[in-house]
Protein backbone atom coordinates (compact mmCIF):
# COMPACT_ATOMS: atom_id res chain seq x y z
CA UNK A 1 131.95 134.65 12.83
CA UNK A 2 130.05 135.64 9.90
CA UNK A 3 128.49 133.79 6.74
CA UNK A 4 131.00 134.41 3.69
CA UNK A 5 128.23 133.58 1.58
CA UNK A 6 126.82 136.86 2.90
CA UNK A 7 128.53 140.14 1.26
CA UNK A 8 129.58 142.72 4.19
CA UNK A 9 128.13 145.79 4.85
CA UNK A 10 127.78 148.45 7.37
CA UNK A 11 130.85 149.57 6.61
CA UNK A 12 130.22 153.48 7.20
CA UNK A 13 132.15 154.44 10.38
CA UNK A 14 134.53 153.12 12.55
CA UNK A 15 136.03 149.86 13.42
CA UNK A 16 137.68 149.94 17.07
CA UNK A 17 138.34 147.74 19.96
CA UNK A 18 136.27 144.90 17.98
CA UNK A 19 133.04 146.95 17.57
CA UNK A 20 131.76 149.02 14.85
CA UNK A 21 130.53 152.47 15.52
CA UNK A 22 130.23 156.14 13.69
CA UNK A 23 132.90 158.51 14.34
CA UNK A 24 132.44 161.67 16.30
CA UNK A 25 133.99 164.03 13.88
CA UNK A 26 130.31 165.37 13.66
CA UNK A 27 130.83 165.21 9.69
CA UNK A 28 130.42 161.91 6.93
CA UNK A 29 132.20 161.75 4.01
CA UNK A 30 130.90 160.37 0.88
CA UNK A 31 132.55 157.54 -0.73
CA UNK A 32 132.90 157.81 -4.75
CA UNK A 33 133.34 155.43 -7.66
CA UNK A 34 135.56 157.01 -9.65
CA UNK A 35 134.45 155.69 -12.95
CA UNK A 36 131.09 156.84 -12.85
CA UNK A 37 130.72 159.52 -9.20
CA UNK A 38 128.32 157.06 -7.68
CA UNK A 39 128.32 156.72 -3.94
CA UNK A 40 129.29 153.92 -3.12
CA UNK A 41 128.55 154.80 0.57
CA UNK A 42 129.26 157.67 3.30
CA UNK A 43 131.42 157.58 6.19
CA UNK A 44 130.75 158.54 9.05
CA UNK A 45 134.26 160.00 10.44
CA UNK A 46 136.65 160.18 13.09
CA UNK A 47 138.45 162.39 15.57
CA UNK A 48 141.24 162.66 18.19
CA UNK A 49 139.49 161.06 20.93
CA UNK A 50 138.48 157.84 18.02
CA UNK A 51 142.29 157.85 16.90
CA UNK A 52 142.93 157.42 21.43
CA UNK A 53 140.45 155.02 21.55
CA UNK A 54 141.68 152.95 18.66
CA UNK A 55 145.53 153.04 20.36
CA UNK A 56 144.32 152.67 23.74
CA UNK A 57 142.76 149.29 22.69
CA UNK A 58 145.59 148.33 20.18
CA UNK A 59 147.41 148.45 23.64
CA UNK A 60 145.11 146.88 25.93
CA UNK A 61 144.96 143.97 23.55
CA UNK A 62 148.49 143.78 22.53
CA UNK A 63 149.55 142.29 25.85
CA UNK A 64 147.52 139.06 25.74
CA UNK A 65 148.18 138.73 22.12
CA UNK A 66 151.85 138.95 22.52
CA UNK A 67 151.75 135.62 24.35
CA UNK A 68 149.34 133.84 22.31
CA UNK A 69 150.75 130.03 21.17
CA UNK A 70 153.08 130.44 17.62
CA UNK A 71 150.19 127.95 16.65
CA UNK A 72 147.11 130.08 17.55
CA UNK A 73 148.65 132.75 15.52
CA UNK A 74 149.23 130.52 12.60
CA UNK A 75 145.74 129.24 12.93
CA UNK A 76 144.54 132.69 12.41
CA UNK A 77 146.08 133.43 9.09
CA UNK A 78 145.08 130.02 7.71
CA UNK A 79 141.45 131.35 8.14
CA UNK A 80 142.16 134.77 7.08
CA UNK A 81 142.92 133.02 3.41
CA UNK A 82 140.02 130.66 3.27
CA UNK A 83 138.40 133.77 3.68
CA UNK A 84 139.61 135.28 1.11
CA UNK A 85 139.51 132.67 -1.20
CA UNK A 86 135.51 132.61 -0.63
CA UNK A 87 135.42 136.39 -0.91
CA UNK A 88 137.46 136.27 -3.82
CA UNK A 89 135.03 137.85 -6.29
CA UNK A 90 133.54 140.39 -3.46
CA UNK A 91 136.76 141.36 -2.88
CA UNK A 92 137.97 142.22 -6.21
CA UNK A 93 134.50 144.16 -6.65
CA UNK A 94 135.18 146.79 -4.14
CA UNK A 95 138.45 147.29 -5.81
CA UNK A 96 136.72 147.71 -8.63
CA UNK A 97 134.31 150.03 -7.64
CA UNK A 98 136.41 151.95 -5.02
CA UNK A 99 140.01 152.39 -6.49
CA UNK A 100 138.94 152.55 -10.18
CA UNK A 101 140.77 148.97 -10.75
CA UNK A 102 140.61 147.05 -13.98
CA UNK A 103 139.69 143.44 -12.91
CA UNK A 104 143.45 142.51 -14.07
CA UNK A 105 145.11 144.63 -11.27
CA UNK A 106 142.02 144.08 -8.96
CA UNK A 107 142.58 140.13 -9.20
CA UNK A 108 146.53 140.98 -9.00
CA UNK A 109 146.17 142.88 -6.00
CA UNK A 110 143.93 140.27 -4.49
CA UNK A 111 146.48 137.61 -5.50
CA UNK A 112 148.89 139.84 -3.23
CA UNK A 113 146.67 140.10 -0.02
CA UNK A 114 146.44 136.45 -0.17
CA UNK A 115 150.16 135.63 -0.66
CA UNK A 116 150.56 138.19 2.23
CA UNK A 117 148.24 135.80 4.45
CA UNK A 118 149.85 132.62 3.56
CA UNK A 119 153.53 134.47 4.26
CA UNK A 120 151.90 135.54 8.08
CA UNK A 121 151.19 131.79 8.56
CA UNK A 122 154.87 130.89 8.91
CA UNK A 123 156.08 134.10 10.72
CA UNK A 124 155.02 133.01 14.18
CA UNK A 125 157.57 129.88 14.19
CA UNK A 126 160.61 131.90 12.85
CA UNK A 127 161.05 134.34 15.94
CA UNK A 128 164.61 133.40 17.14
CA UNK A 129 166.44 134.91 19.37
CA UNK A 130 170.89 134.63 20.03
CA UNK A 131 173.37 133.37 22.39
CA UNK A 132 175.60 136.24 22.01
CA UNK A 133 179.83 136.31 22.69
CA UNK A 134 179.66 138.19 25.87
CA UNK A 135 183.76 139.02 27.70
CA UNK A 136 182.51 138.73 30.97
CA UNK A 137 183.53 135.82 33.01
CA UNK A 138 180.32 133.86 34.42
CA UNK A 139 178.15 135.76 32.67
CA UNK A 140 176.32 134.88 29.37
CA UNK A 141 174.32 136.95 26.81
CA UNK A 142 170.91 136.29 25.42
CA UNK A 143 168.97 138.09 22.86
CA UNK A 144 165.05 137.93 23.31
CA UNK A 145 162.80 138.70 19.78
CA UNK A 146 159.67 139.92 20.87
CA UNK A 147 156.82 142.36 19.70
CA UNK A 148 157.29 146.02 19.23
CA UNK A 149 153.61 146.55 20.61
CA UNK A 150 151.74 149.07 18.84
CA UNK A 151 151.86 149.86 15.14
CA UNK A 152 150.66 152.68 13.51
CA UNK A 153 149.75 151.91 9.16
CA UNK A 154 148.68 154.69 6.73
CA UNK A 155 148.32 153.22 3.34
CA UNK A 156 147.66 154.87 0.06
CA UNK A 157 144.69 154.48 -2.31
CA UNK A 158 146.58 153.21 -5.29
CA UNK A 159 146.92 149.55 -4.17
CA UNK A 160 145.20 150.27 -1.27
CA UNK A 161 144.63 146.90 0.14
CA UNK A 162 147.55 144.89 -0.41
CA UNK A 163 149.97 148.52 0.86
CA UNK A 164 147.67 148.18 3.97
CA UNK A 165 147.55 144.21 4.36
CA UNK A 166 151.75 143.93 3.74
CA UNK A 167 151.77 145.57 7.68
CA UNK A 168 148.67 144.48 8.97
CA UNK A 169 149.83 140.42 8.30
CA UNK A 170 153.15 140.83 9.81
CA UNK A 171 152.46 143.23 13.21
CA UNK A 172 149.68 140.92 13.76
CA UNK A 173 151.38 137.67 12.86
CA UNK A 174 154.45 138.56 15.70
CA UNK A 175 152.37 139.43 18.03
CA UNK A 176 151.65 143.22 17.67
CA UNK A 177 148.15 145.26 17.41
CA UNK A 178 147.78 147.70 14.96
CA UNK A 179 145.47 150.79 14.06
CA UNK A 180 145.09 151.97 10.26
CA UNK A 181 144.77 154.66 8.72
CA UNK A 182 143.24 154.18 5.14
CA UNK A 183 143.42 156.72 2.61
CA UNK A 184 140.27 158.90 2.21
CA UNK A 185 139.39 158.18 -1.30
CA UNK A 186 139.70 154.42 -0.16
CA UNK A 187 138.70 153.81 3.29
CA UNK A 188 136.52 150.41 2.85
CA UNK A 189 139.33 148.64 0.42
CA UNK A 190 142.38 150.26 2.81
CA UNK A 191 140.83 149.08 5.73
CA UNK A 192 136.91 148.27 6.61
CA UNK A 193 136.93 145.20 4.05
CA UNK A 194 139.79 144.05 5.97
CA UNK A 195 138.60 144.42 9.24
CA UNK A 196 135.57 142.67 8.26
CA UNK A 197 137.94 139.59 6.95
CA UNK A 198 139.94 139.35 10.04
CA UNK A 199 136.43 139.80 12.20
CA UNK A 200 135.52 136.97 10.55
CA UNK A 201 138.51 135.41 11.17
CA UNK A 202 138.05 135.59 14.39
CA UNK A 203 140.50 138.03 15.38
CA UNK A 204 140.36 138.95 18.85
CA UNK A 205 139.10 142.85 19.52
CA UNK A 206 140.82 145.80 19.52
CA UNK A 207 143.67 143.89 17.96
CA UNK A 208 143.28 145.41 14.43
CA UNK A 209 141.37 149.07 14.68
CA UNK A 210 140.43 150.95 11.35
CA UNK A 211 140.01 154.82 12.02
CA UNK A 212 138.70 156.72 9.30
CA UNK A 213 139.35 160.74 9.15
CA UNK A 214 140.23 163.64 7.42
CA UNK A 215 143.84 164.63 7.84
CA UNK A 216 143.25 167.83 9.13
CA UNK A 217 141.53 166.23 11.89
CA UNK A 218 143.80 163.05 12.73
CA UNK A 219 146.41 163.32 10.65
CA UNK A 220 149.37 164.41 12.26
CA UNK A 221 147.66 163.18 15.68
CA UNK A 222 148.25 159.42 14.05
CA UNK A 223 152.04 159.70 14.40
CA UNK A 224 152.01 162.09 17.29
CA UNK A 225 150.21 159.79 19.77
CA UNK A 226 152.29 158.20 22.25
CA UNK A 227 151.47 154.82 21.82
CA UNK A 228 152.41 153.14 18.75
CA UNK A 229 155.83 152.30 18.57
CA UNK A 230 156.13 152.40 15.05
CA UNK A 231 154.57 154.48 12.09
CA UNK A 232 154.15 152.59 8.83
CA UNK A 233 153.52 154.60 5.85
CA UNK A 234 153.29 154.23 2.04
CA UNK A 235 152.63 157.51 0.12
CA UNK A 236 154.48 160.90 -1.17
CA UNK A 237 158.15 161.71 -0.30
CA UNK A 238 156.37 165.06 0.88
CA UNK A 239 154.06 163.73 3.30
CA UNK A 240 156.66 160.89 4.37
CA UNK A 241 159.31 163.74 5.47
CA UNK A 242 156.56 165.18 7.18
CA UNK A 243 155.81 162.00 9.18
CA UNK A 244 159.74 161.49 9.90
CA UNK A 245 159.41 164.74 11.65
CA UNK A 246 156.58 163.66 13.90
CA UNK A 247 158.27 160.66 14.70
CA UNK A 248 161.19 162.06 16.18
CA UNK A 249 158.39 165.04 18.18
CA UNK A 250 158.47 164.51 21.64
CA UNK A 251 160.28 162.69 24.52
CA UNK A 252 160.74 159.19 22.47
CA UNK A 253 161.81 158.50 18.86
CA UNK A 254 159.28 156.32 16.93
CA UNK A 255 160.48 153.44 14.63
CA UNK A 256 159.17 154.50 10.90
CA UNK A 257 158.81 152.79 8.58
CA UNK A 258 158.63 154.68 4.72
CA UNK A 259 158.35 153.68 1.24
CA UNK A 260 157.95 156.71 -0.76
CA UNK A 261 157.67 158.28 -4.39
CA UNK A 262 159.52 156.55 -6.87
CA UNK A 263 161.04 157.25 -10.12
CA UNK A 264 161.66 154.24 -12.40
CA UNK A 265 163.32 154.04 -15.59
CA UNK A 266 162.77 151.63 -18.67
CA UNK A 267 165.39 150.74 -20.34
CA UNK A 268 165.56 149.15 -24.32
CA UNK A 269 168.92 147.85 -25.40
CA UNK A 270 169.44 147.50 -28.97
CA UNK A 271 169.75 143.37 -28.90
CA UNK A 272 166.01 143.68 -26.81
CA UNK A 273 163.22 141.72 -28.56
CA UNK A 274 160.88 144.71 -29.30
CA UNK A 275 157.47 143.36 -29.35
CA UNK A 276 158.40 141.78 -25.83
CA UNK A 277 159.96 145.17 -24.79
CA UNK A 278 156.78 146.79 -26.51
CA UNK A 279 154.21 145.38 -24.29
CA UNK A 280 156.62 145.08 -20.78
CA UNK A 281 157.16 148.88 -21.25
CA UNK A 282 153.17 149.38 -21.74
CA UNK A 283 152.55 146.68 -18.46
CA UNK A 284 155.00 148.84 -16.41
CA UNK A 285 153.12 152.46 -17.43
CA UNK A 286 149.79 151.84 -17.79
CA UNK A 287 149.17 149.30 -15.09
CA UNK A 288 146.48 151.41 -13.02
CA UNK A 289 146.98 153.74 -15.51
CA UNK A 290 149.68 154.40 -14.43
CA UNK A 291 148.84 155.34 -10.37
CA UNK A 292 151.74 153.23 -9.32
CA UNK A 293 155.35 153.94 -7.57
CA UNK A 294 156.92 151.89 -9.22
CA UNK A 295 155.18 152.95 -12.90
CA UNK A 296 158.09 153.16 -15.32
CA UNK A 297 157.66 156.95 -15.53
CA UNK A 298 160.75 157.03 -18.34
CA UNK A 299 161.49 154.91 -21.23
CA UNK A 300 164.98 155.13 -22.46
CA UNK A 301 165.91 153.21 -25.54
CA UNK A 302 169.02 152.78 -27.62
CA UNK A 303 168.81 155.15 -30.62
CA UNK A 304 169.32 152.50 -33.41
CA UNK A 305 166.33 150.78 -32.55
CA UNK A 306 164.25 153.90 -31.08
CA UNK A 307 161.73 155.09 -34.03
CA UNK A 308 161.10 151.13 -34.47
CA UNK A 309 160.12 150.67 -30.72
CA UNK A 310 158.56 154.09 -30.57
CA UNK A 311 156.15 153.17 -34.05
CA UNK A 312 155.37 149.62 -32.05
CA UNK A 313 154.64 151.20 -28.79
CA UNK A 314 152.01 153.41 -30.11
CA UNK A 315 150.33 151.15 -32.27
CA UNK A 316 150.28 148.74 -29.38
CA UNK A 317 148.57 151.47 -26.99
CA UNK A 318 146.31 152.42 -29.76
CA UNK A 319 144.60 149.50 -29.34
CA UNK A 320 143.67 149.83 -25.40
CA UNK A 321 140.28 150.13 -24.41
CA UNK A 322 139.52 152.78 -21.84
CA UNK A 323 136.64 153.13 -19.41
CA UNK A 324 134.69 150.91 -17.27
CA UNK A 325 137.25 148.98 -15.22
CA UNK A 326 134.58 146.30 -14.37
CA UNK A 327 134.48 145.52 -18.03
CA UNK A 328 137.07 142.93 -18.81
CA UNK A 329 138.38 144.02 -21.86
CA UNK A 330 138.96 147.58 -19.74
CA UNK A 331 143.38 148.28 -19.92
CA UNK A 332 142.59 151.77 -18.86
CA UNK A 333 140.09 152.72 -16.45
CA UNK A 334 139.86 155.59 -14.08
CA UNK A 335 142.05 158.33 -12.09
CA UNK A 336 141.04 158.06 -8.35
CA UNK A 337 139.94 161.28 -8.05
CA UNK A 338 139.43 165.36 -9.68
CA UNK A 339 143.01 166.18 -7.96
CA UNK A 340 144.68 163.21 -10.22
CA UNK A 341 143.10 164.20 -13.35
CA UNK A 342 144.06 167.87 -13.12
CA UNK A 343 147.50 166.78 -12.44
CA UNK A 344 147.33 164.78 -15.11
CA UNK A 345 146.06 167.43 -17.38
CA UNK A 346 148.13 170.14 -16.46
CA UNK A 347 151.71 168.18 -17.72
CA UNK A 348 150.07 167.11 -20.64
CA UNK A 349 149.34 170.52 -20.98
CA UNK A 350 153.38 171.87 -20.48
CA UNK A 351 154.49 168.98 -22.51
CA UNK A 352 152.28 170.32 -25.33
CA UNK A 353 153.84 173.80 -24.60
CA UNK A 354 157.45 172.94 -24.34
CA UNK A 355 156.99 171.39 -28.24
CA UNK A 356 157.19 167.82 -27.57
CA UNK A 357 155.15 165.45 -30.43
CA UNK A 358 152.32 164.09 -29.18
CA UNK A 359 151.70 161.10 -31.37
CA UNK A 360 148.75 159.62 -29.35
CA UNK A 361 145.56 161.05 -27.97
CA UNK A 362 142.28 162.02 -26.66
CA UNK A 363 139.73 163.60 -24.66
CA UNK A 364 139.30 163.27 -20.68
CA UNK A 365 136.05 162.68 -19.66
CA UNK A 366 133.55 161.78 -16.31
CA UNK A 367 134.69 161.76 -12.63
CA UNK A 368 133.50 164.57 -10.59
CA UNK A 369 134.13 168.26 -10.90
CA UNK A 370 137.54 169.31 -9.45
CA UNK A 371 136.10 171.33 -5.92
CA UNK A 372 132.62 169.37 -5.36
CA UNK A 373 132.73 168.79 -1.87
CA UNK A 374 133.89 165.75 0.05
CA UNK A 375 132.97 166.25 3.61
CA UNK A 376 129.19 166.66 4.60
C-alpha cells in the first residue's frame, strides 16, 4: 500500500495483472488540459496482445476472488473510501485538469465515486439465491446467485470517473474482475487514478486491469474477445449499436450492458416559480457546459409566461463566468476537445442561418487546433 499523503504518478501506460507497464502499441499519446493544451502527461499505449493480457488475468484472478468471504469484500470498499476521502482534493484536481471540470461538478462527481464505494460495501451480503416451486415429485429447485466472471467497461470522458467507477464497484463488489477501457481524452480520470485507489486499497492483481488504446487498435477487439462475459458501455447511440453487434459476433452472445445518448426536455408550467425554474433550467444545460446525457437539451415553457422566463433566463446566464474551471467562481469552463468545439460551432452556425434570435453571445477561444495530432 501506498502513502495517500503522497500524490500518484507514473501513470503513463498500462495497468494489468497488478503491475504497471507501457503498452506495446509502439506509439504514446499525449494527454491535454483542455482549458489551456498543456500536457498533462503522455501515454504510452496499448494493443491486442495488452487488451489479452488484461482478460487473461481478469480471468485468472476472477476465480479466487469469486470465493473471497462477503466480509473481505466489504473490507475492501471501506478502504477504497477512506481513500478517497484523503485524496479528496487530488482527486478533484485531475478532474479538473483532465475533463475540463469546474470544481462544482468535479467535487459532484467525486461525491458520486464515493457514494458508489459506500453502495459496494453492502453488495457482498445481499447475494440471495431461491427455493423455487418445482412439479416434480422428490425433487426440489434451487437458484444459486453467483458472479458473471469477466466484465468488460468503456466509459466516456464526460463524467469519466464516476461512468467508469458505477461498474467497476459493483463487478468487483460480487465477485467479478474487470478490464476498462477509458476514453482517450480521459484515460488517467476513467481509469489510472482509479487503479491507483484500489492498488492502494489493496486490491488483489489482475482483478481490476486499465488498458489504454486507440480504437482503431483495440476497439472493437474489447467486445470481440472471448472472455468477458459482459460489455459495459456508456457513450453514443452510434457507437453503442455498434457494440450490440459485436456482442452477439461469434459462437456466444455477450450480456451488454448500454446507456446511450439522451434527449431531455425542460418543461415550465405556467403556475412554475420562475426564478426557481430560471436557475434549475440553467443547472440542467450548462452543468459541464453542457457535455452531459442527461443535459436538458430543450426548454419548453407555457406561452403565457414564456418572454418573462426567456428575459430571466438570459439575464441569469449573462452573469456566468467562463474560463478556468480551477477558478471557483468558473460556471463555464472548457469543451473536452477540438472535435466538441467544432460541433459546437457548426449548430450555432445553422441556427444563425435558419433565422433564429440569438439574444446571448460571444467569441470561442483556446483549446488546440482542430487536426493537431494526438498519437506520437
Amino acid at each position: 500500500m501506498t502513502d495517500s499523503s503522497t500524490a500518484y504518478t507514473d501513470m503513463d501506460g498500462q495497468f494489468i495483472a497488478g503491475t504497471w507497464r507501457a503498452g506495446r502499441a509502439g506509439k504514446t499519446a499525449a494527454n491535454h488540459n483542455p482549458f489551456d493544451d498543456s500536457i498533462l502527461n503522455e501515454i504510452s499505449l496499448a494493443n491486442e496482445a495488452d487488451l489479452d493480457d488484461a482478460y487473461k488475468a481478469a480471468a485468472t484472478a476472477q476465480k479466487d476472488w469469486g470465493r473471497t468471504l462477503h466480509s473481505e469484500r466489504s473490507a475492501l470498499f471501506m478502504r477504497v473510501v477512506s481513500i478517497l476521502d484523503a485524496r479528496k482534493d487530488e482527486i478533484i484536481g485531475w478532474l479538473v485538469r483532465e475533463a475540463g471540470s469546474t470544481l462544482l461538478k468535479a467535487t459532484i462527481e467525486w461525491g458520486a465515486v464515493r457514494a458508489g464505494a459506500m453502495e459496494a460495501i453492502a453488495l457482498p451480503s445481499r447475494v440471495e439465491g431461491k427455493i423455487m416451486p418445482i412439479d416434480v415429485p422428490g425433487k426440489q429447485s434451487f437458484v444459486y446467485r453467483e458472479p458473471i466472471g469477466v466484465i468488460g467497461v468503456i466509459s466516456p470522458w464526460n463524467f469519466p470517473m464516476v461512468l467508469s467507477h458505477r461498474s467497476i464497484a459493483p463487478a468487483l463488489a460480487l465477485g467479478n474482475a474487470v478490464v476498462v477501457k477509458p476514453a482517450e481524452d480521459t484515460p488517467v480520470t476513467g481509469g489510472l487514478l482509479l487503479a491507483k485507489i484500489y492498488e492502494e486499497a489493496g486490491l488483489p492483481a489482475g482483478l481490476l486491469n486499465i488498458v489504454v488504446g486507440a480504437v482503431e487498435d483495440i476497439g472493437d477487439a474489447f467486445t470481440l474477445h472471448p472472455t468477458p462475459k459482459l460489455i459495459s458501455f456508456t457513450g453514443s447511440t452510434r457507437v453503442g449499436k455498434r457494440i450490440a453487434e459485436l456482442a452477439a459476433t461469434g459462437t456466444r452472445l455477450k450480456h451488454v450492458g448500454l446507456e446511450l445518448g439522451g434527449n431531455a426536455p425542460f418543461v415550465v408550467l405556467d403556475d412554475a416559480d420562475l426564478d426557481l425554474a430560471v436557475r434549475a433550467a440553467a443547472f440542467a444545460r450548462f452543468l459541464h457546459n453542457g457535455q452531459i446525457c442527461m443535459s436538458s437539451n430543450r426548454i419548453i415553457v407555457d406561452a403565457s409566461i414564456h418572454d418573462a422566463f426567456v428575459d430571466r433566463f438570459v439575464a441569469h446566464v449573462r452573469t456566468f463566468k467562463t474560463g478556468d474551471p480551477s477558478d471557483p467562481s468558473t460556471v463555464i469552463g472548457p469543451l473536452i476537445n477540438a472535435k466538441q468545439k467544432a460541433a459546437a460551432l457548426r449548430n450555432i452556425a445553422a441556427a444563425r442561418a435558419a433565422g433564429f434570435t440569438e439574444l446571448l453571445a460571444g467569441e470561442a477561444g483556446g483549446g488546440r487546433p482542430a487536426g493537431a495530432p494526438t498519437y506520437l
